[in-house]
PDB file of N, CA and C in Angstrom:
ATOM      1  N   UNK A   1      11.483   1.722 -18.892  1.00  0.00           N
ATOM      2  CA  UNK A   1      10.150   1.210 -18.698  1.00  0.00           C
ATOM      3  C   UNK A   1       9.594   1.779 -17.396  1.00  0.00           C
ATOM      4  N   UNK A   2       8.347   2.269 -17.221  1.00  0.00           N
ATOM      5  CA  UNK A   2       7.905   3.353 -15.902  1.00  0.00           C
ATOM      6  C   UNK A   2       7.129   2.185 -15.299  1.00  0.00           C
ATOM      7  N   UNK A   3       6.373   2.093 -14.155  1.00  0.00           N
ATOM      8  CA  UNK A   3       5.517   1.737 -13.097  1.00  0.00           C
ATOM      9  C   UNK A   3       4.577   1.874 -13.718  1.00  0.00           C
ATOM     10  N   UNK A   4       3.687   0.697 -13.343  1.00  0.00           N
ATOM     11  CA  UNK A   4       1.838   0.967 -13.448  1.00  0.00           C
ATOM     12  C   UNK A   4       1.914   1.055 -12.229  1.00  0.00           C
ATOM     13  N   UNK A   5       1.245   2.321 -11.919  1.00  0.00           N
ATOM     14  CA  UNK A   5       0.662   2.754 -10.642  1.00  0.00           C
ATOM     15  C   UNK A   5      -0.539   1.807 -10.278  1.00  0.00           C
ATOM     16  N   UNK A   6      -1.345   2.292 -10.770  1.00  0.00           N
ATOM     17  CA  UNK A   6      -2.341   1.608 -10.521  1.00  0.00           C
ATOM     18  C   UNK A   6      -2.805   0.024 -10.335  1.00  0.00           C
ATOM     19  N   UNK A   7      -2.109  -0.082 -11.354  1.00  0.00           N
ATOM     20  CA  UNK A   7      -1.932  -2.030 -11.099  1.00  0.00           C
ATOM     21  C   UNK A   7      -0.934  -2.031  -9.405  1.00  0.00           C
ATOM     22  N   UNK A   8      -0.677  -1.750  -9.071  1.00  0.00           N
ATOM     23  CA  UNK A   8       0.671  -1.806  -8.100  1.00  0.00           C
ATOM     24  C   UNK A   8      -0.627  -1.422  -7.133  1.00  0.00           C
ATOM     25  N   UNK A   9      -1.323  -0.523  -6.834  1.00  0.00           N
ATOM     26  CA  UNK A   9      -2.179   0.117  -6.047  1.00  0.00           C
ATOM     27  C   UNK A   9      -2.872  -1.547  -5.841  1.00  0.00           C
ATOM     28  N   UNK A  10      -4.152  -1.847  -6.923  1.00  0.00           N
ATOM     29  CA  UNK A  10      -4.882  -2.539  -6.997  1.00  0.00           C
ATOM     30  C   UNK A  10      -4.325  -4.259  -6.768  1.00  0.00           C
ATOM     31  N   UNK A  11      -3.097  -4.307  -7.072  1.00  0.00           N
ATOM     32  CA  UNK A  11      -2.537  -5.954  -6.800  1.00  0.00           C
ATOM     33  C   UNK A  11      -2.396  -5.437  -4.699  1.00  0.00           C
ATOM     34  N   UNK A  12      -1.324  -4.635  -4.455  1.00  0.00           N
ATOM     35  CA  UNK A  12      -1.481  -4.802  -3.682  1.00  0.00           C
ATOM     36  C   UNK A  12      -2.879  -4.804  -2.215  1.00  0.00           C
ATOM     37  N   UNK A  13      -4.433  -4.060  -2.847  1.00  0.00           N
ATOM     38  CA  UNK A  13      -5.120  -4.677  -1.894  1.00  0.00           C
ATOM     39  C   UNK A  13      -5.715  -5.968  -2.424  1.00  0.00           C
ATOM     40  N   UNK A  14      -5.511  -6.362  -3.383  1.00  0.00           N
ATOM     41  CA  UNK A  14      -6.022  -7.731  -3.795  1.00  0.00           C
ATOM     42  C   UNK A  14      -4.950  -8.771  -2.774  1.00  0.00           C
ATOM     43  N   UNK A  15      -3.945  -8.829  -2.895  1.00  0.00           N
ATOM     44  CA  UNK A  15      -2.953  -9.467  -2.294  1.00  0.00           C
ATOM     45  C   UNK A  15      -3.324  -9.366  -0.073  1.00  0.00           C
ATOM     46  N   UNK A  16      -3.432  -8.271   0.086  1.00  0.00           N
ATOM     47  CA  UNK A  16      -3.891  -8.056   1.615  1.00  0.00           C
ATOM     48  C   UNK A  16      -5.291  -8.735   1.815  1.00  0.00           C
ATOM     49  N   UNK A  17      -6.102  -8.636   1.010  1.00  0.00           N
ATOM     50  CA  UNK A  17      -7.439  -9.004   1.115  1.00  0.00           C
ATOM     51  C   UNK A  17      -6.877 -10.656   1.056  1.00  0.00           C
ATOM     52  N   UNK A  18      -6.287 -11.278   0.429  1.00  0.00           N
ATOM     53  CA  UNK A  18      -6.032 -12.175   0.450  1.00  0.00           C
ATOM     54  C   UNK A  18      -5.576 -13.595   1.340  1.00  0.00           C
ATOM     55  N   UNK A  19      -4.653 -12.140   2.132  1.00  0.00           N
ATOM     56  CA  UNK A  19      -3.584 -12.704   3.417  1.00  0.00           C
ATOM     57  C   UNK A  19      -4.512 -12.211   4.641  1.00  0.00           C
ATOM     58  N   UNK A  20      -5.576 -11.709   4.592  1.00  0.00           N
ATOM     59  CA  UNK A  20      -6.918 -11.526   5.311  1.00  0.00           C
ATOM     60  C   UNK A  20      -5.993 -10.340   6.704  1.00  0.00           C
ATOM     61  N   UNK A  21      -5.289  -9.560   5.682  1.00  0.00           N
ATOM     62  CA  UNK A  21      -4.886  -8.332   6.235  1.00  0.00           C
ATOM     63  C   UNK A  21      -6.033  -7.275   6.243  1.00  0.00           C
ATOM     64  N   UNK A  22      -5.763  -5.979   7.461  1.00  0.00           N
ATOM     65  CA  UNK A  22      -6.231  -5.437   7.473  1.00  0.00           C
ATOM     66  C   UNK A  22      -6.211  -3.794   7.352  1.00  0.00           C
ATOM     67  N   UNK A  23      -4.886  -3.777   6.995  1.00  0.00           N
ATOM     68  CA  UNK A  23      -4.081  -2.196   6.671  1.00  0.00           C
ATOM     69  C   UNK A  23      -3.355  -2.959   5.581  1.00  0.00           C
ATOM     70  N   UNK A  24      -3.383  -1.735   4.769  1.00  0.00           N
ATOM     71  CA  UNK A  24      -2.485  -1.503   3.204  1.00  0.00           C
ATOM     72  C   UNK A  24      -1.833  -0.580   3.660  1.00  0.00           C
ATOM     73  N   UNK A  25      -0.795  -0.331   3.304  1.00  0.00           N
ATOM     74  CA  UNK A  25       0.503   0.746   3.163  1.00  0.00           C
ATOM     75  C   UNK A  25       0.980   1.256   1.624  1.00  0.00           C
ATOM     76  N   UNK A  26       0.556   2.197   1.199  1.00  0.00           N
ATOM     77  CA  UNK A  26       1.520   2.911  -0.232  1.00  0.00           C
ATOM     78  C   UNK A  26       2.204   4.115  -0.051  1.00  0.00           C
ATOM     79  N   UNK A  27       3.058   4.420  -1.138  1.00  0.00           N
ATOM     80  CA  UNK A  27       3.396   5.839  -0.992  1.00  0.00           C
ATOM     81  C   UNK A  27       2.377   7.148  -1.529  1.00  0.00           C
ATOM     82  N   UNK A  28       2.365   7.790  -1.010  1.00  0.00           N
ATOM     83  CA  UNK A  28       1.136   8.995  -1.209  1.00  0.00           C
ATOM     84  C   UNK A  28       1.530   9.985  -2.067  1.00  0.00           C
ATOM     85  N   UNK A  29       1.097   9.780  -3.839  1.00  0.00           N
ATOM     86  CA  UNK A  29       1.196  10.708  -4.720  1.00  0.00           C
ATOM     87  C   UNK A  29      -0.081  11.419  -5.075  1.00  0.00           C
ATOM     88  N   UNK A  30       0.156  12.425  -5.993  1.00  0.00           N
ATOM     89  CA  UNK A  30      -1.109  12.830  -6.402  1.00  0.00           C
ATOM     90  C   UNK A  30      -2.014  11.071  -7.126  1.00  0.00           C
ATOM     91  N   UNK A  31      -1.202  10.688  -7.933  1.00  0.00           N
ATOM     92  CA  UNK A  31      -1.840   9.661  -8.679  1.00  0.00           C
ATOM     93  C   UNK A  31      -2.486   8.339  -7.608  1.00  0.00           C
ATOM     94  N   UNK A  32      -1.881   8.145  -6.310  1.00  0.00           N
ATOM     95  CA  UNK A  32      -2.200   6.919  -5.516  1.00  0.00           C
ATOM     96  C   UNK A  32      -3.571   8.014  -4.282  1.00  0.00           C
ATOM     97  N   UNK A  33      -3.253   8.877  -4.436  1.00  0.00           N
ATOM     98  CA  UNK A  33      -4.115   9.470  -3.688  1.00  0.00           C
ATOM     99  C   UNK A  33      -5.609   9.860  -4.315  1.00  0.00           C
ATOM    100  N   UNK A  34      -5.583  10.071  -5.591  1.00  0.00           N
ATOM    101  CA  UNK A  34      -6.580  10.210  -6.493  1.00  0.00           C
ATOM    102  C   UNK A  34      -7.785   8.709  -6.654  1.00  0.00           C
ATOM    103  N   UNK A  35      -6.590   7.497  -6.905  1.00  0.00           N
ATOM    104  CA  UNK A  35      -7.237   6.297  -6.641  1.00  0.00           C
ATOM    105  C   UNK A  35      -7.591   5.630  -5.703  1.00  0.00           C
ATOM    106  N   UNK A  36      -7.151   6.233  -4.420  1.00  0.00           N
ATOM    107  CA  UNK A  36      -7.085   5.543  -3.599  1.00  0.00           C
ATOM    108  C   UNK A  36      -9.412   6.488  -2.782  1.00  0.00           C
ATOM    109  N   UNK A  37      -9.340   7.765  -3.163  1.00  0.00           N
ATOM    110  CA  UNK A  37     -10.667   8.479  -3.188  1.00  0.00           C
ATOM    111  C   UNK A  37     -11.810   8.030  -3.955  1.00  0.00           C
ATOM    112  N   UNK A  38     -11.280   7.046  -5.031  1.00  0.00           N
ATOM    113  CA  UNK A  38     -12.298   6.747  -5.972  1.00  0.00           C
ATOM    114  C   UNK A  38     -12.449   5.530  -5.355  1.00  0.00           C
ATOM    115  N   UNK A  39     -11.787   4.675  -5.282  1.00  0.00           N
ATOM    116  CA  UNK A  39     -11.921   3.521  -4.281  1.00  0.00           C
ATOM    117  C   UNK A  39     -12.736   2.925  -3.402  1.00  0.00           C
ATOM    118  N   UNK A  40     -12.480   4.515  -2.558  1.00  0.00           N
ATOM    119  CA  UNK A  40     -13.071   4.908  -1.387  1.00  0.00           C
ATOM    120  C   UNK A  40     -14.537   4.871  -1.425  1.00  0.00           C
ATOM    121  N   UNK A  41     -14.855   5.805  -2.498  1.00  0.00           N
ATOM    122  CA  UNK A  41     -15.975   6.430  -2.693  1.00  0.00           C
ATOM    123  C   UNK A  41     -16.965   4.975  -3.167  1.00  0.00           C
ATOM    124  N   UNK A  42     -16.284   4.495  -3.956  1.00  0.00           N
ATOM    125  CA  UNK A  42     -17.128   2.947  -4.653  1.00  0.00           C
ATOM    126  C   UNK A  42     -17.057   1.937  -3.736  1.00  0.00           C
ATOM    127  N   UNK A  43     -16.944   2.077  -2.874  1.00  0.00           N
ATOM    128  CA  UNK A  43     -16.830   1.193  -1.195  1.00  0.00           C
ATOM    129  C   UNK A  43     -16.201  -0.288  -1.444  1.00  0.00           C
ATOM    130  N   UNK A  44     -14.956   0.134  -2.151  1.00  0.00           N
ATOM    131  CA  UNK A  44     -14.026  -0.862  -2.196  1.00  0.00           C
ATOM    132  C   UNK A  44     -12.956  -1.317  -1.094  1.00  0.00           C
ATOM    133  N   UNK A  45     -12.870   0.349  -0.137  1.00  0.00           N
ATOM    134  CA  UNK A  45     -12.231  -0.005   1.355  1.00  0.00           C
ATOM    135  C   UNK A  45     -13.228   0.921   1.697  1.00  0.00           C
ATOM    136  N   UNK A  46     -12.282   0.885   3.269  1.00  0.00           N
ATOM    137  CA  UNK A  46     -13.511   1.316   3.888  1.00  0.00           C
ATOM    138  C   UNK A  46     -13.140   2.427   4.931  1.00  0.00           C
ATOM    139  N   UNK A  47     -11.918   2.897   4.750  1.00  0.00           N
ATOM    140  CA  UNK A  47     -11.272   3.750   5.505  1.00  0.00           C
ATOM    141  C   UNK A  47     -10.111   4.192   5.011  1.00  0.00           C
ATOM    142  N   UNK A  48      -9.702   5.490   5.339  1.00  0.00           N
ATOM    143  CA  UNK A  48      -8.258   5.853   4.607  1.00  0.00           C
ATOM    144  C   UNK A  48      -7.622   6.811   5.821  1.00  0.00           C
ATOM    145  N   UNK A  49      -6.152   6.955   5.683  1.00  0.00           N
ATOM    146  CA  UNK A  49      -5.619   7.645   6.759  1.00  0.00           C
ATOM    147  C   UNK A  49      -4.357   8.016   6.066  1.00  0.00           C
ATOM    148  N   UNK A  50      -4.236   9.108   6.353  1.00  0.00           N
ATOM    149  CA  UNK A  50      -3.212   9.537   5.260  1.00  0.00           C
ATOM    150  C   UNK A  50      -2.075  10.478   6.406  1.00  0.00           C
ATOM    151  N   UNK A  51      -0.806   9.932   5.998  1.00  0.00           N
ATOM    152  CA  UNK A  51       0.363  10.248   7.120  1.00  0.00           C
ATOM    153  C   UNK A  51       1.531  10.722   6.310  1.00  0.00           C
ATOM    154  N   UNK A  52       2.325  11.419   6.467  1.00  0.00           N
ATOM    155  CA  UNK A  52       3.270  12.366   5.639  1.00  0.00           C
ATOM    156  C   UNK A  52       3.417  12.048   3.993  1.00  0.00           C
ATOM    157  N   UNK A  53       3.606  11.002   4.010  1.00  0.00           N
ATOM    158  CA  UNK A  53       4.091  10.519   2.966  1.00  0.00           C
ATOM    159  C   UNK A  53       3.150   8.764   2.339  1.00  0.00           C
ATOM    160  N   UNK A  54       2.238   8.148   3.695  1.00  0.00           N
ATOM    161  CA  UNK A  54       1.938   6.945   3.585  1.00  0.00           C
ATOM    162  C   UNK A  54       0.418   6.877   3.944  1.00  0.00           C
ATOM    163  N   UNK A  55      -0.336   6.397   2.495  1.00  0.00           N
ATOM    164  CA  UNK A  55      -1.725   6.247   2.512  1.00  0.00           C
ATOM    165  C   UNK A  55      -1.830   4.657   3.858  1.00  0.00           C
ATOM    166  N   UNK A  56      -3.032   4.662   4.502  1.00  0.00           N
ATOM    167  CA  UNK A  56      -3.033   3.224   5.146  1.00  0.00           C
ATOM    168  C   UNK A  56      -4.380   3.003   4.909  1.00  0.00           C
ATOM    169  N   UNK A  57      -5.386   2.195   4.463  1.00  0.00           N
ATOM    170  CA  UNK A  57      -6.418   1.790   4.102  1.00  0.00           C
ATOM    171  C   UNK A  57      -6.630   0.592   4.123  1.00  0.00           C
TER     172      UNK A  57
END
């Protein structure tokens, strides 16, 4: 059975938004990096920073 990426992406800023956090942490694939631009773009966050391996938004 594989990963939903995306659900995993999207629970976890639902979950931060929640705990009235202010950085998310994922691992940086083509697929989390792709969603994480569309996101972006639909001003769902509001910043992105991208470090070897770890999106922070």
């Amino acid at each position: 059975m594989g990963r939903d990426t995306i659900a995993d992406i999207i629970t976890s800023i639902r979950n931060a938004d929640m705990d009235k956090k202010r950085v998310v942490r994922i691992a940086s694939t083509n697929i989390t990096e792709n969603v994480v631009k569309i996101l972006l773009r639909e001003g769902f966050i509001e910043n992105i920073k991208k470090t070897k391996r770890i999106f922070w938004f």
